[in-house]
C-alpha atoms as a PDB file:
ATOM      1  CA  UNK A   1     -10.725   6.562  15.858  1.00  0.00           C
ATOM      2  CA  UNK A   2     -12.432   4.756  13.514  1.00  0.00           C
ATOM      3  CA  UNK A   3     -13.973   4.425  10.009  1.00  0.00           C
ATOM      4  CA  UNK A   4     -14.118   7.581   7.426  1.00  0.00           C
ATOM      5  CA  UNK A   5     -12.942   9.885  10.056  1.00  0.00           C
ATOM      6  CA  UNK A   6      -9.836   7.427  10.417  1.00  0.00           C
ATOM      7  CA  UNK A   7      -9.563   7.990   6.430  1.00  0.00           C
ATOM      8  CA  UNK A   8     -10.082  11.925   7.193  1.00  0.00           C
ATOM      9  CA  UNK A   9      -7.291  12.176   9.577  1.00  0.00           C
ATOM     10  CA  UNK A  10      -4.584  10.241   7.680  1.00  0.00           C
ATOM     11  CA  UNK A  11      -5.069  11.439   4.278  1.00  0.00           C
ATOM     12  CA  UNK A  12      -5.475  15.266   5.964  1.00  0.00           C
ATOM     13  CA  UNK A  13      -2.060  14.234   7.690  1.00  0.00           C
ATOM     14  CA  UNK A  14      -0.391  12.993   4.260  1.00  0.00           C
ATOM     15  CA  UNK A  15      -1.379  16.066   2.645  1.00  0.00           C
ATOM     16  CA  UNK A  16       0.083  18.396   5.423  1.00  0.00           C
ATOM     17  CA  UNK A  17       3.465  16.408   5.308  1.00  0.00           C
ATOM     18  CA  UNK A  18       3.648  16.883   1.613  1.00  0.00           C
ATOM     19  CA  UNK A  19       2.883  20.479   1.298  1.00  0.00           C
ATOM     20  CA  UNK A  20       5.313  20.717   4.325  1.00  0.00           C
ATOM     21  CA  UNK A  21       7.969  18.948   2.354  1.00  0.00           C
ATOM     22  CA  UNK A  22       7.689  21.210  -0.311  1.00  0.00           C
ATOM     23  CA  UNK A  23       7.448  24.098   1.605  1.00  0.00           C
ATOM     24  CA  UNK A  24      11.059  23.519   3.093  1.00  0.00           C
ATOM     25  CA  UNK A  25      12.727  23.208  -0.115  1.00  0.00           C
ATOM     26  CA  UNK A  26      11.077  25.896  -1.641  1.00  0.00           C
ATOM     27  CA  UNK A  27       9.354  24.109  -3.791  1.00  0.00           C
ATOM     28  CA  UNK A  28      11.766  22.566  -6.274  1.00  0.00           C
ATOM     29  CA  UNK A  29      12.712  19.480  -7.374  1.00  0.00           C
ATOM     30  CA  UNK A  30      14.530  18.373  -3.895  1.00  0.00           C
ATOM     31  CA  UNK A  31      10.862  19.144  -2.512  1.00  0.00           C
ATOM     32  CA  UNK A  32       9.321  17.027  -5.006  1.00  0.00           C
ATOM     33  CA  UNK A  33      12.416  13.890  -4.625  1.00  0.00           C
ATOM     34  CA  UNK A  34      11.422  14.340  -0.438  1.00  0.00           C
ATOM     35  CA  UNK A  35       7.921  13.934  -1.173  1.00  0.00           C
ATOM     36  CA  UNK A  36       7.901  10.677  -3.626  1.00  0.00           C
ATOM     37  CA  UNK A  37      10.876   9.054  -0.561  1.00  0.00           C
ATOM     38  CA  UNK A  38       8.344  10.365   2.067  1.00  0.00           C
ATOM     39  CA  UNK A  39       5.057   8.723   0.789  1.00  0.00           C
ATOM     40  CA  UNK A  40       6.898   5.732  -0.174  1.00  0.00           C
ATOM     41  CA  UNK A  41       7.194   5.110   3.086  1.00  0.00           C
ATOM     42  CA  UNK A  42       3.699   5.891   4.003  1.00  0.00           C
ATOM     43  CA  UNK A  43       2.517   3.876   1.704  1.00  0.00           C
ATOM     44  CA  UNK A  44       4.363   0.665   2.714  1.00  0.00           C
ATOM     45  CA  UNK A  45       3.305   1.153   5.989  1.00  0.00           C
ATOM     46  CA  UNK A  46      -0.431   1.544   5.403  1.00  0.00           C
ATOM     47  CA  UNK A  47      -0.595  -1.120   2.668  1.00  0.00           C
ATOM     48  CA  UNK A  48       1.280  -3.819   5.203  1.00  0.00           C
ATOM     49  CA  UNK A  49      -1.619  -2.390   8.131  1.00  0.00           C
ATOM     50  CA  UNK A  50      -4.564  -3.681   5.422  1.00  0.00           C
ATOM     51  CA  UNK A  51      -2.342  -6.531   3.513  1.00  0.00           C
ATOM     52  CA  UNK A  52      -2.029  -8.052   7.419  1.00  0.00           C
ATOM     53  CA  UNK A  53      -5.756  -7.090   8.991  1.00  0.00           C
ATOM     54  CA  UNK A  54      -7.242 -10.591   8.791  1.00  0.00           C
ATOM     55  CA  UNK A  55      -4.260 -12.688   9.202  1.00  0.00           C
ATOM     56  CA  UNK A  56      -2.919 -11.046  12.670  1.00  0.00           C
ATOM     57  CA  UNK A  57      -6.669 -10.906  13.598  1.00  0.00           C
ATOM     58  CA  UNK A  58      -6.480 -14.811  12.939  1.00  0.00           C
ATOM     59  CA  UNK A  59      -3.155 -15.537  14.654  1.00  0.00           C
ATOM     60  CA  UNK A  60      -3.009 -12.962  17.531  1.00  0.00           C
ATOM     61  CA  UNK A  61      -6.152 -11.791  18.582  1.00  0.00           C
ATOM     62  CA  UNK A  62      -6.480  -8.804  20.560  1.00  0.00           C
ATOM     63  CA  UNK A  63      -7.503  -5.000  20.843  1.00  0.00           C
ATOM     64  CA  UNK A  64      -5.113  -3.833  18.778  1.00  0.00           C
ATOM     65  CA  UNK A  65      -5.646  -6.332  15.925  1.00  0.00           C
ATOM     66  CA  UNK A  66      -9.237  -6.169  15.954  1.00  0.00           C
ATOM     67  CA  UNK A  67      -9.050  -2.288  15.848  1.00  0.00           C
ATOM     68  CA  UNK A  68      -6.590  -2.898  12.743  1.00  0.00           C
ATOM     69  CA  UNK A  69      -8.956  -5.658  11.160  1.00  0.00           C
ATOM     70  CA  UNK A  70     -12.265  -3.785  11.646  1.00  0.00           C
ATOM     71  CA  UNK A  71     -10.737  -0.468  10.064  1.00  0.00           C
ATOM     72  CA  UNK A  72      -9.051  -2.663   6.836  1.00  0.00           C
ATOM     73  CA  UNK A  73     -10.995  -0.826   4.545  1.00  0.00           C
ATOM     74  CA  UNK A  74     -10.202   2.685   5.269  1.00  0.00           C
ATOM     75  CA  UNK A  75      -6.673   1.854   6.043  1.00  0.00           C
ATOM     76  CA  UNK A  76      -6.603   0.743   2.287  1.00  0.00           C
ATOM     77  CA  UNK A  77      -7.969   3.595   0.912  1.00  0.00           C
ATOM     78  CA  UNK A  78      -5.694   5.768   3.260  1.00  0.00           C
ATOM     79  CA  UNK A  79      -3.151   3.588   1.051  1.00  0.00           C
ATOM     80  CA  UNK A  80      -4.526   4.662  -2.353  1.00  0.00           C
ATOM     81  CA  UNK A  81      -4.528   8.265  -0.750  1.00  0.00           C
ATOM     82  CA  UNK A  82      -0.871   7.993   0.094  1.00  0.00           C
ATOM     83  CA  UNK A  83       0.479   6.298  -3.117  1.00  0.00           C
ATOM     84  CA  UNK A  84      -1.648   8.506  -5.538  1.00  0.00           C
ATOM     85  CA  UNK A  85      -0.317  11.561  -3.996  1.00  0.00           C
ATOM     86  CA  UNK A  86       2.769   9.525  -4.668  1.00  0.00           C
ATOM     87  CA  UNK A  87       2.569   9.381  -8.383  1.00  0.00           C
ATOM     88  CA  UNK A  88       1.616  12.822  -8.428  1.00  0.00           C
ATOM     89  CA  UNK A  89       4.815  13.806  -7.148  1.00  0.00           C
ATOM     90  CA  UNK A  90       6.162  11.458  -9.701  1.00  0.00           C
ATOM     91  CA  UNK A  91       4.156  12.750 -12.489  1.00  0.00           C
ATOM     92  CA  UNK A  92       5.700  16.736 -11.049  1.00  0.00           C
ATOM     93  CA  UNK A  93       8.913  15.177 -11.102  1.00  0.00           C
ATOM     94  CA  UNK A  94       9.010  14.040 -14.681  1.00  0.00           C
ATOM     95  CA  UNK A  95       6.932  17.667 -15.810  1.00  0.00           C
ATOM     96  CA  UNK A  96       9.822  19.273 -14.297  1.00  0.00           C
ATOM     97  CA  UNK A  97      13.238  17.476 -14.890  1.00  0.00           C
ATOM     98  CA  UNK A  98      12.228  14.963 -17.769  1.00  0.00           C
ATOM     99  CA  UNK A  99      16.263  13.987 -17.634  1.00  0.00           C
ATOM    100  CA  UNK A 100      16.160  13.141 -13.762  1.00  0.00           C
ATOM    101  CA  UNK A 101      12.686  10.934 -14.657  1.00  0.00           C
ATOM    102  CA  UNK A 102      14.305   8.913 -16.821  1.00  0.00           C
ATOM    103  CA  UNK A 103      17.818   8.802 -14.861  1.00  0.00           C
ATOM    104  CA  UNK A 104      15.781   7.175 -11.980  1.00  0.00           C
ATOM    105  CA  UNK A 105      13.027   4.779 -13.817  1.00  0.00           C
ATOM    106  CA  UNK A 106      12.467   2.945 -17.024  1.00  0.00           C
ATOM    107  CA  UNK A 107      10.187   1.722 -19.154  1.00  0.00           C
ATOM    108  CA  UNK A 108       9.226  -1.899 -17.977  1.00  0.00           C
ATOM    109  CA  UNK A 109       8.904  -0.258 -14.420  1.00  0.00           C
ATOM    110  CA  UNK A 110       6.584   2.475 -15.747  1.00  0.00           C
ATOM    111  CA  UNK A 111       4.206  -0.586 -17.001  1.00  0.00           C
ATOM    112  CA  UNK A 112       4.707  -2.942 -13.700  1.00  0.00           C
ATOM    113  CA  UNK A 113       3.496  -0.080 -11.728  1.00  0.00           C
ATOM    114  CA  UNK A 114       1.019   1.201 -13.681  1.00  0.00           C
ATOM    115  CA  UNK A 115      -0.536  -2.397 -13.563  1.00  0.00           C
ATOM    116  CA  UNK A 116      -0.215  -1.910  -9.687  1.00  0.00           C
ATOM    117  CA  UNK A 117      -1.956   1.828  -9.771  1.00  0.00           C
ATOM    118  CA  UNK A 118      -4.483  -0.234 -11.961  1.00  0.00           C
ATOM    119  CA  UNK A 119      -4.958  -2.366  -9.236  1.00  0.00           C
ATOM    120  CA  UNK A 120      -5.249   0.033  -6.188  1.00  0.00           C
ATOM    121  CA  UNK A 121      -7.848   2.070  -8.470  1.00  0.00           C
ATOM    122  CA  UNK A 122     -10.066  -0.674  -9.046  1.00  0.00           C
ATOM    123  CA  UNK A 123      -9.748  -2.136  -5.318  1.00  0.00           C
ATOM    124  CA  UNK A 124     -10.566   1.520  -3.668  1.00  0.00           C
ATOM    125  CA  UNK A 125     -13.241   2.016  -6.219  1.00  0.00           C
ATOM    126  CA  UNK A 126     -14.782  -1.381  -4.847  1.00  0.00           C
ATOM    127  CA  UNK A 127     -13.903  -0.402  -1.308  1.00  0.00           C
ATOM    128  CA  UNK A 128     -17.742   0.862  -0.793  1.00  0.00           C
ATOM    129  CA  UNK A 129     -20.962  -1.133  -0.141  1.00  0.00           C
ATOM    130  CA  UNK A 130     -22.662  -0.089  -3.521  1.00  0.00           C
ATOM    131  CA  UNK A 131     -19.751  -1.067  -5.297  1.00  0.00           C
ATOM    132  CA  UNK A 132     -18.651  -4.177  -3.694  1.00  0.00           C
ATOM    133  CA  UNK A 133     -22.301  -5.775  -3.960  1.00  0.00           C
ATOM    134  CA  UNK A 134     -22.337  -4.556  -7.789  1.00  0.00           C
ATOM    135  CA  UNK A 135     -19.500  -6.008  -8.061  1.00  0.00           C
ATOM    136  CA  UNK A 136     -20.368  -9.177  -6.459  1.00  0.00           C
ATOM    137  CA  UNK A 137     -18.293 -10.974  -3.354  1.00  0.00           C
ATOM    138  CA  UNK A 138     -16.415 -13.785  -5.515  1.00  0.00           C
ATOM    139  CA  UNK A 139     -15.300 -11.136  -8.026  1.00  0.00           C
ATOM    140  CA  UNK A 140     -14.419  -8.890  -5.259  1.00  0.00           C
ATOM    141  CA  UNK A 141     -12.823 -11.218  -2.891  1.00  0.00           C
ATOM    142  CA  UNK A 142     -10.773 -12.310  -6.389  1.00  0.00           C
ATOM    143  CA  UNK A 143     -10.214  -8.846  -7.259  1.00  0.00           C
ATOM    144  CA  UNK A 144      -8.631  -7.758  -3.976  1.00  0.00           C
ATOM    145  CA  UNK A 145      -6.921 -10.939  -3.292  1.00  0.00           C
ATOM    146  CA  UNK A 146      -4.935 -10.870  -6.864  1.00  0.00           C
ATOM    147  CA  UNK A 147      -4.277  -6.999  -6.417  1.00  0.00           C
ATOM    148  CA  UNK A 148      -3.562  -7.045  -3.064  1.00  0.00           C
ATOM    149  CA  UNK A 149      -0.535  -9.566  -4.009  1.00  0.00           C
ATOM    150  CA  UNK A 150      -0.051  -7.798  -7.256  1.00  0.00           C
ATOM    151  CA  UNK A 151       0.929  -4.667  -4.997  1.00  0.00           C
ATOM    152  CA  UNK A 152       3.197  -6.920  -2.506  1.00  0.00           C
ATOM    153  CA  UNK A 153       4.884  -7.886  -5.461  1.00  0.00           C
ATOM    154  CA  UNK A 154       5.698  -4.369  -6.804  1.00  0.00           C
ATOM    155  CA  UNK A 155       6.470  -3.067  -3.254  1.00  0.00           C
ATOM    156  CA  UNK A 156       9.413  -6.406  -3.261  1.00  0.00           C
ATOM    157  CA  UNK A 157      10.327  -5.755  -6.280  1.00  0.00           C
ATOM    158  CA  UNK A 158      11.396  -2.109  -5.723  1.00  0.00           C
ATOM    159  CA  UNK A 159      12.833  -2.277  -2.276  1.00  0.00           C
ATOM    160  CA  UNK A 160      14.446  -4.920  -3.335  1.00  0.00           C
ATOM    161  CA  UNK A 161      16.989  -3.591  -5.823  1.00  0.00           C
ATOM    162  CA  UNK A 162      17.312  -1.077  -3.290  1.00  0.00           C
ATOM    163  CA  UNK A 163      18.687  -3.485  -0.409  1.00  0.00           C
ATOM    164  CA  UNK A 164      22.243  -3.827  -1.560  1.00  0.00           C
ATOM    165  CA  UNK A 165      22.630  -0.237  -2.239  1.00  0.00           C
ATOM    166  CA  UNK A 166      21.330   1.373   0.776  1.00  0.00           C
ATOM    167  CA  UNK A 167      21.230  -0.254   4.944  1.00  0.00           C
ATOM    168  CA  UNK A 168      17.862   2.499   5.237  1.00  0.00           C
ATOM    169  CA  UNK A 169      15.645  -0.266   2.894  1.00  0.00           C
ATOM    170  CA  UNK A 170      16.602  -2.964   5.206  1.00  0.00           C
ATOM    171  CA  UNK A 171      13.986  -2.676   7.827  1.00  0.00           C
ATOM    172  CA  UNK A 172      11.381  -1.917   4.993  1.00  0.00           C
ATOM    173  CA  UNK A 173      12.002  -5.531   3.084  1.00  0.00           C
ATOM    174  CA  UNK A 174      11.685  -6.905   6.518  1.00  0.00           C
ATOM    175  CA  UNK A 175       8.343  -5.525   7.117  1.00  0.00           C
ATOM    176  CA  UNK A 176       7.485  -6.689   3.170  1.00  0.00           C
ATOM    177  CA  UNK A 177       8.767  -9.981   4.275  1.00  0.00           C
ATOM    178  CA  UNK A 178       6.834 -10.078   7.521  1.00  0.00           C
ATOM    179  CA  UNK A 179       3.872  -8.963   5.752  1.00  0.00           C
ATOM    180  CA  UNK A 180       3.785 -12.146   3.168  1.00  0.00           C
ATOM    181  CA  UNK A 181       5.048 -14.663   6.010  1.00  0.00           C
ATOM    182  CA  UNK A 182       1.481 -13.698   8.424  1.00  0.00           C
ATOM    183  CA  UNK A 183       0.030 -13.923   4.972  1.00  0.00           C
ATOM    184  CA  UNK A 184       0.769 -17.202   4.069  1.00  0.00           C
ATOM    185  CA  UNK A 185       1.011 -18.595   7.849  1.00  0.00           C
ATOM    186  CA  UNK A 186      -2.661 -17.683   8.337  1.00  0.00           C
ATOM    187  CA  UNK A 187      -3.873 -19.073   5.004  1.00  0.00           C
ATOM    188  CA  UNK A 188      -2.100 -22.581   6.209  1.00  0.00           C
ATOM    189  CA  UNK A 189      -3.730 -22.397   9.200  1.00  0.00           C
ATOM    190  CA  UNK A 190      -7.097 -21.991   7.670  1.00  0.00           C
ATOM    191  CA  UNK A 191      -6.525 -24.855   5.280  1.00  0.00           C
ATOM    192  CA  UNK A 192      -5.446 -27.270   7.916  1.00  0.00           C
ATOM    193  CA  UNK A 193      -8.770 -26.465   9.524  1.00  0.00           C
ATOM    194  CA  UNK A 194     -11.024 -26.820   7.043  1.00  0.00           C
ATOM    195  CA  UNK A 195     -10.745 -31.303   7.086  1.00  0.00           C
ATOM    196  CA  UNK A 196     -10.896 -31.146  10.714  1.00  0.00           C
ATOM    197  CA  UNK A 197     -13.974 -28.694  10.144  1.00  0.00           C
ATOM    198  CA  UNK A 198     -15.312 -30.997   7.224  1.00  0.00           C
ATOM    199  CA  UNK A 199     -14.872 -34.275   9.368  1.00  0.00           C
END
């Protein structure tokens, strides 16, 4: 599957898992903790599938990474699909139990991930033709290169503090990890092309 019906499928699919979360615990505020851990997860996942697209397609072609690179776009907005639903559960969560909200966040990480929602609404907004060439494709490839980091950053930063505390985050700041080394490994390769290419 491909293109906006890959979108369809996976945001349809985040939605069911949600209202089934909810649905379980009777809709309280265990339903509503279940849903933030659940898409958090999602989210990760789907943002490492788009943050990697080019680079694996670069360093190990093949079906599977074409699929993945060709499909970038709607895996990203199946991202912003995920991690809005995501701060809607956080936004129920704080409507709710204001005491809990502010047991399990603070201030300075309200404002670094609002920056990062910034981010992920301005890069999905710009994730369609009409957009993108308003936009223009130095601003955009600017836009979505600084965000796309931007997000990386916020996604270390909070599994981070979670590492010492719980073994479950381990294999998630591996992936995070994995995501920036193909990142970075690719974008050396490309530079130590471009002499040879130049020459």
């Amino acid at each position: 599957m491909n293109g906006w019906r890959l979108f369809g499928l996976l945001a349809a699919l985040l939605v069911a898992m949600s209202l089934a979360l909810l649905a379980m615990h009777a809709w309280d505020i265990e339903g509503i903790r279940q849903v933030i851990r659940a898409t958090a997860r999602t989210s990760l996942l789907l943002f490492v599938l788009a943050f990697t697209a080019s680079a694996l397609a670069e360093l190990a072609p093949g079906d599977l990474t074409r699929w993945q690179r060709r499909n970038r776009r709607y895996l990203g907005v199946s991202f912003a699909a995920s991690h809005f639903i995501h701060l809607a559960a956080i936004l129920a969560l704080a409507a709710l139990d204001r005491e809990l909200f502010w047991k399990l966040t603070n201030l300075t990480t309200i404002v670094l991930a609002g920056t990062a929602y910034l981010f992920i609404a301005a890069m999905t907004a710009t994730s369609f033709d009409r957009t993108a060439a308003w936009l223009g494709p130095r601003n955009w490839r600017r836009l979505h290169l600084i965000g796309g980091w931007y997000i990386w950053i916020s996604f270390a930063v909070a599994i981070g503090k979670r590492v010492s505390l719980d073994r479950f985050y381990w294999p998630m700041a591996a992936l995070v990890l994995a995501a920036a080394a193909v990142r970075l490994i690719a974008m050396a390769r490309r530079n130590r092309h471009r002499p040879a290419l130049g020459a």
